[in-house]
Protein backbone atom coordinates (compact mmCIF):
# COMPACT_ATOMS: atom_id res chain seq x y z
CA UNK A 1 12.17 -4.12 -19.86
CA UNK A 2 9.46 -1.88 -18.54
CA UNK A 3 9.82 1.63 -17.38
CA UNK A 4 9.44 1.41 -13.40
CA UNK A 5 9.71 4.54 -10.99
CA UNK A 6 10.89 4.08 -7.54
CA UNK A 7 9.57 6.49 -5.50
CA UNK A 8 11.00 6.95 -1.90
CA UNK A 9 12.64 9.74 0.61
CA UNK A 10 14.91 9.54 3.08
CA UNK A 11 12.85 11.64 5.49
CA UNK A 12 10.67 8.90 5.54
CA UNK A 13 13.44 6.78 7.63
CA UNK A 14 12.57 9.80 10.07
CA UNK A 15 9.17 8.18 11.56
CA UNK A 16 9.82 6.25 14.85
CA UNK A 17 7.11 4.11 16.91
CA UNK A 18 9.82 3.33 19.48
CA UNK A 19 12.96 1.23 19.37
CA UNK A 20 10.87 -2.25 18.97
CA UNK A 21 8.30 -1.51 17.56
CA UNK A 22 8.17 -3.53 14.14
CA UNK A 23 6.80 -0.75 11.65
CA UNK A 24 10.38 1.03 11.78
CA UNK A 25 12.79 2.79 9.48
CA UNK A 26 14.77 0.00 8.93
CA UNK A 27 12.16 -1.78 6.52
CA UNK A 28 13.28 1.04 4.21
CA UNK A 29 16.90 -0.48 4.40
CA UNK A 30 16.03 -3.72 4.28
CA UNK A 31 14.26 -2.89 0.79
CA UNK A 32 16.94 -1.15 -0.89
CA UNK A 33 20.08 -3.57 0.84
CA UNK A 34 18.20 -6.34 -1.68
CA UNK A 35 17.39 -4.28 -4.63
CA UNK A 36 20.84 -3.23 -4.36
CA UNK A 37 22.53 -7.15 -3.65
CA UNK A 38 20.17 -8.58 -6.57
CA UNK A 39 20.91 -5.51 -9.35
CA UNK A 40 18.12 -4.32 -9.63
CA UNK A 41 17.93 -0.84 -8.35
CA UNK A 42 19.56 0.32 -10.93
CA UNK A 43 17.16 -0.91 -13.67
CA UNK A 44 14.29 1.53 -11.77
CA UNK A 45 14.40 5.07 -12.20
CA UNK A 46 14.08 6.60 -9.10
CA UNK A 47 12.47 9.70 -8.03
CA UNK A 48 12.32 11.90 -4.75
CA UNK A 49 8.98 11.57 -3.11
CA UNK A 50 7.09 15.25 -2.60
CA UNK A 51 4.96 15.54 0.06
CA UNK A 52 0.89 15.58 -0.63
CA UNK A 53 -0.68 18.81 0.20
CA UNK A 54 -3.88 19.12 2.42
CA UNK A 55 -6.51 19.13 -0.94
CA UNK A 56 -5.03 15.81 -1.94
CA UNK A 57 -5.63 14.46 1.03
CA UNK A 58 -8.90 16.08 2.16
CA UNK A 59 -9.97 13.65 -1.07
CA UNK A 60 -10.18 10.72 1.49
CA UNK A 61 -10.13 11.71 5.02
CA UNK A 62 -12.55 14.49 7.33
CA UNK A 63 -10.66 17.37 7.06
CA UNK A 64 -11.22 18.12 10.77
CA UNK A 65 -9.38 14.34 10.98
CA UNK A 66 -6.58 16.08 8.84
CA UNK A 67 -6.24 19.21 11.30
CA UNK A 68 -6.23 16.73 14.42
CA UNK A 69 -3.43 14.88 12.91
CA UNK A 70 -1.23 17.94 11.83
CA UNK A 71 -1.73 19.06 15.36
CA UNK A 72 -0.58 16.54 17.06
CA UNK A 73 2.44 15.96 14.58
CA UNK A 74 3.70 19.80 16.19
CA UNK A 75 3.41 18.87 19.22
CA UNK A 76 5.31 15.75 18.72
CA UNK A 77 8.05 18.01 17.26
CA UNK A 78 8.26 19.76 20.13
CA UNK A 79 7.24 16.93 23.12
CA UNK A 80 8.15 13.53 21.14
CA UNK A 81 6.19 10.36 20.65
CA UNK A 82 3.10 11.09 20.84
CA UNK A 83 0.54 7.78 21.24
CA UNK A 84 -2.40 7.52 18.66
CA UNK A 85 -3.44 3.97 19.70
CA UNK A 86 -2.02 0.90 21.13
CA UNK A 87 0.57 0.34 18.73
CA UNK A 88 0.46 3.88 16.55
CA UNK A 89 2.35 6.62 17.53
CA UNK A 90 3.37 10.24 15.85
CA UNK A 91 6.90 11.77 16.56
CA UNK A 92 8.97 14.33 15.52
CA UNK A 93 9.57 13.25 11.95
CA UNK A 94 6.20 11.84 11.41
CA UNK A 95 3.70 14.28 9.74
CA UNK A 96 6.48 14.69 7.14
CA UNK A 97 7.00 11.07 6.38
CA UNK A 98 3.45 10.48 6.16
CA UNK A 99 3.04 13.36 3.92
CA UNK A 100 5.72 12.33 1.91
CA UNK A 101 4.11 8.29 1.75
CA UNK A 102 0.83 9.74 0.69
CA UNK A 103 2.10 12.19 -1.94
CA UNK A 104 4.42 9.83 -3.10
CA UNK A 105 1.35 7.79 -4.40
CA UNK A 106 0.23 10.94 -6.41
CA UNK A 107 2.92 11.74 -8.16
CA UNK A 108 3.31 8.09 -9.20
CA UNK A 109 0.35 8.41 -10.54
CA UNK A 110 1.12 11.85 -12.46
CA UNK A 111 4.04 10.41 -14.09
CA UNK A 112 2.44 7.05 -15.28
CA UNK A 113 -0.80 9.50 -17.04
CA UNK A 114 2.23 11.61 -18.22
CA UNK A 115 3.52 8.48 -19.74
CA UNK A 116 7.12 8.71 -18.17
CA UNK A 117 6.67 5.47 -16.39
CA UNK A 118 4.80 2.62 -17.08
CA UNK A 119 4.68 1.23 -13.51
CA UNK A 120 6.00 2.50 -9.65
CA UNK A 121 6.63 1.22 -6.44
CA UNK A 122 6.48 3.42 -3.98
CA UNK A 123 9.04 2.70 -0.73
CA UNK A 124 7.47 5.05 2.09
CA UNK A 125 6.62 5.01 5.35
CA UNK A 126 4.24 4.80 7.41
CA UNK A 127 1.62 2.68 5.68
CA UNK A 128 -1.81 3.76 4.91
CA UNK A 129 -4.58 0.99 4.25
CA UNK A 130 -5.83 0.65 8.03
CA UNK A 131 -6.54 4.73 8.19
CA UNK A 132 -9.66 5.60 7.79
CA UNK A 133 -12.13 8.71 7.01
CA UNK A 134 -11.48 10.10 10.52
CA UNK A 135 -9.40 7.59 12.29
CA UNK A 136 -5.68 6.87 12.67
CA UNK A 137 -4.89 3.17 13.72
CA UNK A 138 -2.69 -0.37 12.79
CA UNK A 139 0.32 2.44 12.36
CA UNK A 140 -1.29 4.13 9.68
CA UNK A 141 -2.21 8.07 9.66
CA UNK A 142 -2.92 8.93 6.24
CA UNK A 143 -4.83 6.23 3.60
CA UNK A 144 -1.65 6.39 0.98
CA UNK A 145 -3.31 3.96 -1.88
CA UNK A 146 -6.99 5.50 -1.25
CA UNK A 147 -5.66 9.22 -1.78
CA UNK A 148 -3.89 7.90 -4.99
CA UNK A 149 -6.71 7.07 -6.39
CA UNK A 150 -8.91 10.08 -5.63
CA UNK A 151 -5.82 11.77 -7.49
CA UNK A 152 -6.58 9.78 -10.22
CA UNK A 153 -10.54 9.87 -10.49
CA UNK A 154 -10.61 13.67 -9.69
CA UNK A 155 -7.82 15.22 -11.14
CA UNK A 156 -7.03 12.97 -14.06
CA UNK A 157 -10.41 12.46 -14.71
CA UNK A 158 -10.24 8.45 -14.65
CA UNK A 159 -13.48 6.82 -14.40
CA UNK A 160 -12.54 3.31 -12.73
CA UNK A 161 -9.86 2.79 -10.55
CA UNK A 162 -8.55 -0.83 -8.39
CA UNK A 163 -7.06 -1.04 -5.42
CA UNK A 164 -5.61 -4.37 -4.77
CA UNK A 165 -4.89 -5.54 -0.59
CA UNK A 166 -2.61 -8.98 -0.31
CA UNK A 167 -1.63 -7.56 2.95
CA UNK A 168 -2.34 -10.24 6.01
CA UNK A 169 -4.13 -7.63 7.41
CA UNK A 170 -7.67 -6.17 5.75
CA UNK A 171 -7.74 -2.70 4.47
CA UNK A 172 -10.47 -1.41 6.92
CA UNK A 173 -9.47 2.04 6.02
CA UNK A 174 -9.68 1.71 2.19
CA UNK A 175 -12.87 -0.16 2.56
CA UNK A 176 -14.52 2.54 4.36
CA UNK A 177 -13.36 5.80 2.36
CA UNK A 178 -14.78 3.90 -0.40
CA UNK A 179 -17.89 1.53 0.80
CA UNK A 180 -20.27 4.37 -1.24
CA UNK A 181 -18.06 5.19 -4.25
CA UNK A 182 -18.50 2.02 -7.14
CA UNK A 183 -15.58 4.33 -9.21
CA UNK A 184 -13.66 2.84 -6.83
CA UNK A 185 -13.09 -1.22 -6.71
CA UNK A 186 -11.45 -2.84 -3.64
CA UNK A 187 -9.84 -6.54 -3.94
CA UNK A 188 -8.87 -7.27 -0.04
CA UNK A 189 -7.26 -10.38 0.84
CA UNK A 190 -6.56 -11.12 4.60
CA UNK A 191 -6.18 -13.61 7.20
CA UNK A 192 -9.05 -14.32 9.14
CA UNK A 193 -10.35 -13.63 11.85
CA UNK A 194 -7.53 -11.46 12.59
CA UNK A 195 -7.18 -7.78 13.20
CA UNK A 196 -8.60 -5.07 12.48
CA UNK A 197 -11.85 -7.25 12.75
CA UNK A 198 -13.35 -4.07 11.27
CA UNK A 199 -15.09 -4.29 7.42
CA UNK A 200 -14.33 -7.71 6.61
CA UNK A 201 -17.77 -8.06 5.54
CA UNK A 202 -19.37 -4.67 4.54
CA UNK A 203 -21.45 -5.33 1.29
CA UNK A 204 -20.77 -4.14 -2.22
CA UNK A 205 -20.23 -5.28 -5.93
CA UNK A 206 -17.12 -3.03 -5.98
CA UNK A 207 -16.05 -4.83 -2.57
CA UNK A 208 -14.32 -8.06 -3.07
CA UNK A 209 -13.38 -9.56 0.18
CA UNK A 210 -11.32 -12.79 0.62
CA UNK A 211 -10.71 -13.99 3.95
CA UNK A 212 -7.84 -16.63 4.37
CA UNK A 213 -7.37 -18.92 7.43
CA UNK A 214 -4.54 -18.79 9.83
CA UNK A 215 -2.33 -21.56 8.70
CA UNK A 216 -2.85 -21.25 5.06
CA UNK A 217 0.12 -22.15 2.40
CA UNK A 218 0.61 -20.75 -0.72
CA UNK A 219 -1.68 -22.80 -2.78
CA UNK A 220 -4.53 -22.53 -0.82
CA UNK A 221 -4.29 -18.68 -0.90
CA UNK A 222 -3.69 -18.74 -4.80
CA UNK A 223 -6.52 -20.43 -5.19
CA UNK A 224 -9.34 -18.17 -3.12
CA UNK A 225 -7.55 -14.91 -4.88
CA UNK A 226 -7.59 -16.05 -7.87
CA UNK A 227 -11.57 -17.54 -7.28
CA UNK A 228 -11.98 -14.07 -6.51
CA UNK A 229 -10.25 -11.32 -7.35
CA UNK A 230 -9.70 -11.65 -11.28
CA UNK A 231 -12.92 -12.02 -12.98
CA UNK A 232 -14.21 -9.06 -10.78
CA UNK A 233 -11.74 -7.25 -11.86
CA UNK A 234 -12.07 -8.52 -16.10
CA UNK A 235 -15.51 -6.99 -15.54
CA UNK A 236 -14.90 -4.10 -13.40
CA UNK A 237 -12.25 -3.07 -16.17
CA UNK A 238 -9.89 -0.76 -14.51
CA UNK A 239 -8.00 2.37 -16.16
CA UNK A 240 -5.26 1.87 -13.56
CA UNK A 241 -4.70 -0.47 -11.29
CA UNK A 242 -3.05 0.30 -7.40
CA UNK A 243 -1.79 -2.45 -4.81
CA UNK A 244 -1.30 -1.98 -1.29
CA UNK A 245 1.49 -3.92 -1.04
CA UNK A 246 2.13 -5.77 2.15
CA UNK A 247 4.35 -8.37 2.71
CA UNK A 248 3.44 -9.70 6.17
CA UNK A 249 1.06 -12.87 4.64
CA UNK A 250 4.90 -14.08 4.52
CA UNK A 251 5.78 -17.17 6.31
CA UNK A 252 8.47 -15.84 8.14
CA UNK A 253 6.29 -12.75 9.07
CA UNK A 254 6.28 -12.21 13.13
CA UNK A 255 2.78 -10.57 13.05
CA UNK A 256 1.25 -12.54 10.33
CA UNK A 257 -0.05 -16.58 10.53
CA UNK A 258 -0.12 -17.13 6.39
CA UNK A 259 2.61 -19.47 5.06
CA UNK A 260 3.17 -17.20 1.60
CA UNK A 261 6.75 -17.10 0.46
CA UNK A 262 8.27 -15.57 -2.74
CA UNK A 263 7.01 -17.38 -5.62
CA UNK A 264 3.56 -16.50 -4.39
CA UNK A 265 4.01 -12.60 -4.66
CA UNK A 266 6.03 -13.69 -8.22
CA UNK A 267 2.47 -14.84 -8.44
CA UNK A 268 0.34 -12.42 -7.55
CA UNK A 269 2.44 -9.82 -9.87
CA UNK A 270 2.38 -11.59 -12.38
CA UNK A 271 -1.64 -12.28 -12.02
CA UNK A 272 -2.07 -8.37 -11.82
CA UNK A 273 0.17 -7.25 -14.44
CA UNK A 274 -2.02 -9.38 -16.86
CA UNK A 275 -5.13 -7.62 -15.49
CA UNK A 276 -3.59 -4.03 -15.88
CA UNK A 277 -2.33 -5.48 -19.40
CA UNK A 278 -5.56 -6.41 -20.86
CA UNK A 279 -7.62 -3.06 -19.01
CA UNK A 280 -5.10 -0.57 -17.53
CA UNK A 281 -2.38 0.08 -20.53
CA UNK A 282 0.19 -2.04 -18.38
CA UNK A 283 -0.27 0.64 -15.96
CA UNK A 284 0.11 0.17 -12.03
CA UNK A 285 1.20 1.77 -8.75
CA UNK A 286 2.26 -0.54 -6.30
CA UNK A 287 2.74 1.30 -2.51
CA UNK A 288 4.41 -0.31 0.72
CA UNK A 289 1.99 -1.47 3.34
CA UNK A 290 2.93 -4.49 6.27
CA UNK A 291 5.95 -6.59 6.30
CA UNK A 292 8.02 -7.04 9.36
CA UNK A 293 10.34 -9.51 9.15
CA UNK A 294 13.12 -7.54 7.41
CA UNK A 295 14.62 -10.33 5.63
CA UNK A 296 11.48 -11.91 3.91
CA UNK A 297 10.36 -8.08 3.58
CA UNK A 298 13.77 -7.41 1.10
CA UNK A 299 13.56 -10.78 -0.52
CA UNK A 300 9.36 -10.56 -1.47
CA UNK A 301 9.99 -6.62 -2.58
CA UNK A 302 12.55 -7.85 -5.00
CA UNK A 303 10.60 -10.43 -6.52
CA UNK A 304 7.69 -7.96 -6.76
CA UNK A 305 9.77 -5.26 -8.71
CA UNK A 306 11.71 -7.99 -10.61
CA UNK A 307 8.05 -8.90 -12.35
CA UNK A 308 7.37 -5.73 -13.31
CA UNK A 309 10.30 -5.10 -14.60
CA UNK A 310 10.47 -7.50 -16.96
CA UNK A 311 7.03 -9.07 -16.94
């Protein structure tokens, strides 16, 4: 069995959107209510996330972008919900939790160079892959998986780092903190058209983009990702590999229109453990993006940590 850290905090449960809005703290249950049912939180060892501080983060975002966001986090603290965008919002516990999601991806990474672990998943809140270099949006404030990697190119000293996207949605954010940065290789797959409509096709060897129509069952997806994504990656040969992790390509997903169901994230694990097994020394940080129906969220998180547990 393979040595998997868990990284979460409750304060993370402490960022609210509003009472219906679909990005809320009880995704966080929903995860560990399954883990817990199918027996397999206690094969992870788990760890308390610590929030990132500002240099971290100033790796992948405008640091007047930073300032604006810490600002309006106080004033949340002291006014309430705060809007950001049609359907993004900061309140009174959300500059923590977002600290806490991004530095959680850091100190994943710490412990895996350290050896400790040999892979993480990291259960925080709010997600990160639509944030851009200076712009909050599609409930994301801080890029989580793009500041892990930064952590991991300029303080580990790594030379090539993956990100992998099988949310529905495309990682506009990660895609533009790193459209000028080859160290950096992005493998985005996404229903199509479909929002954020924003970098679905910016050019680059290091960008691999793989748009998937509305509709589209598991097979069909399998076989564009794995079309694309795998010998770009052989070549690209990644020290570590990093997954935004969103589970909303599900078919029972209410903001998704992909048909994916378990044994297709069993899939795509497995698929990316073999990459990171043959370039990455079995190493990989895997960090929570979409997934809103809280039922096929729990079940597709447990088959995802079930492969790399024992995969």
């Amino acid at each position: 069995m393979k040595r998997v850290g868990y990284f979460t905090h409750l304060d993370c449960m402490n960022h609210h959107m509003g009472h219906t809005h679909p990005e809320s703290p009880m995704r966080l249950q929903a995860i560990d209510k399954e883990l817990r049912s199918q027996g397999l939180m206690v094969d992870l060892i788990q760890f308390k996330s610590e929030p990132a501080d500002i240099a971290q983060i100033k790796r992948a975002h405008n640091f007047e972008y930073i300032q604006e966001i810490q600002q309006i986090g106080e004033n949340a603290t002291i006014g309430g919900l705060i809007a950001i965008d049609n359907d993004t919002s900061i309140g009174p516990g959300s500059l923590r939790a977002a600290l806490l999601a991004t530095g959680a991806g850091c100190q994943a990474v710490d412990h895996l160079i350290a050896g400790n672990i040999q892979r993480a998943f990291c259960a925080t809140r709010p997600p990160g892959h639509h944030a851009e270099k200076s712009l909050a949006m599609g409930f994301c404030l801080f890029n989580n998986v793009a500041v892990a990697a930064l952590h991991a190119i300029e303080h580990h000293g790594l030379q090539r780092v993956a990100i992998i996207d099988f949310d529905v949605h495309n990682g506009n954010g990660t895609i533009d903190i790193f459209e000028n940065d080859e160290r950096v290789m992005v493998c985005s797959s996404f229903q199509h058209p479909y929002y954020p409509n924003r970098h679905f096709d910016t050019p680059g060897d290091h960008l691999v983009l793989t748009p998937i129509n509305a509709g589209s069952i598991g097979h069909e997806y399998r076989q564009k990702v794995e079309r694309d994504f795998f010998s770009a990656l052989d070549r690209f040969s990644p020290e570590l590999l990093l997954i935004s992790a969103g589970f909303d390509a599900h078919a029972e997903d209410p903001l998704g229109g992909l048909n994916l169901i378990e044994d297709d994230y069993r899939w795509l694990t497995s698929m990316i453990i073999d990459i990171a097994d043959r370039h990455s020394q079995s190493r990989i940080v895997s960090m929570l993006e979409g997934g809103y129906h809280l039922g096929a969220l729990g079940r597709s998180v447990s088959a995802h940590i079930e492969m790399m547990l024992n995969d």
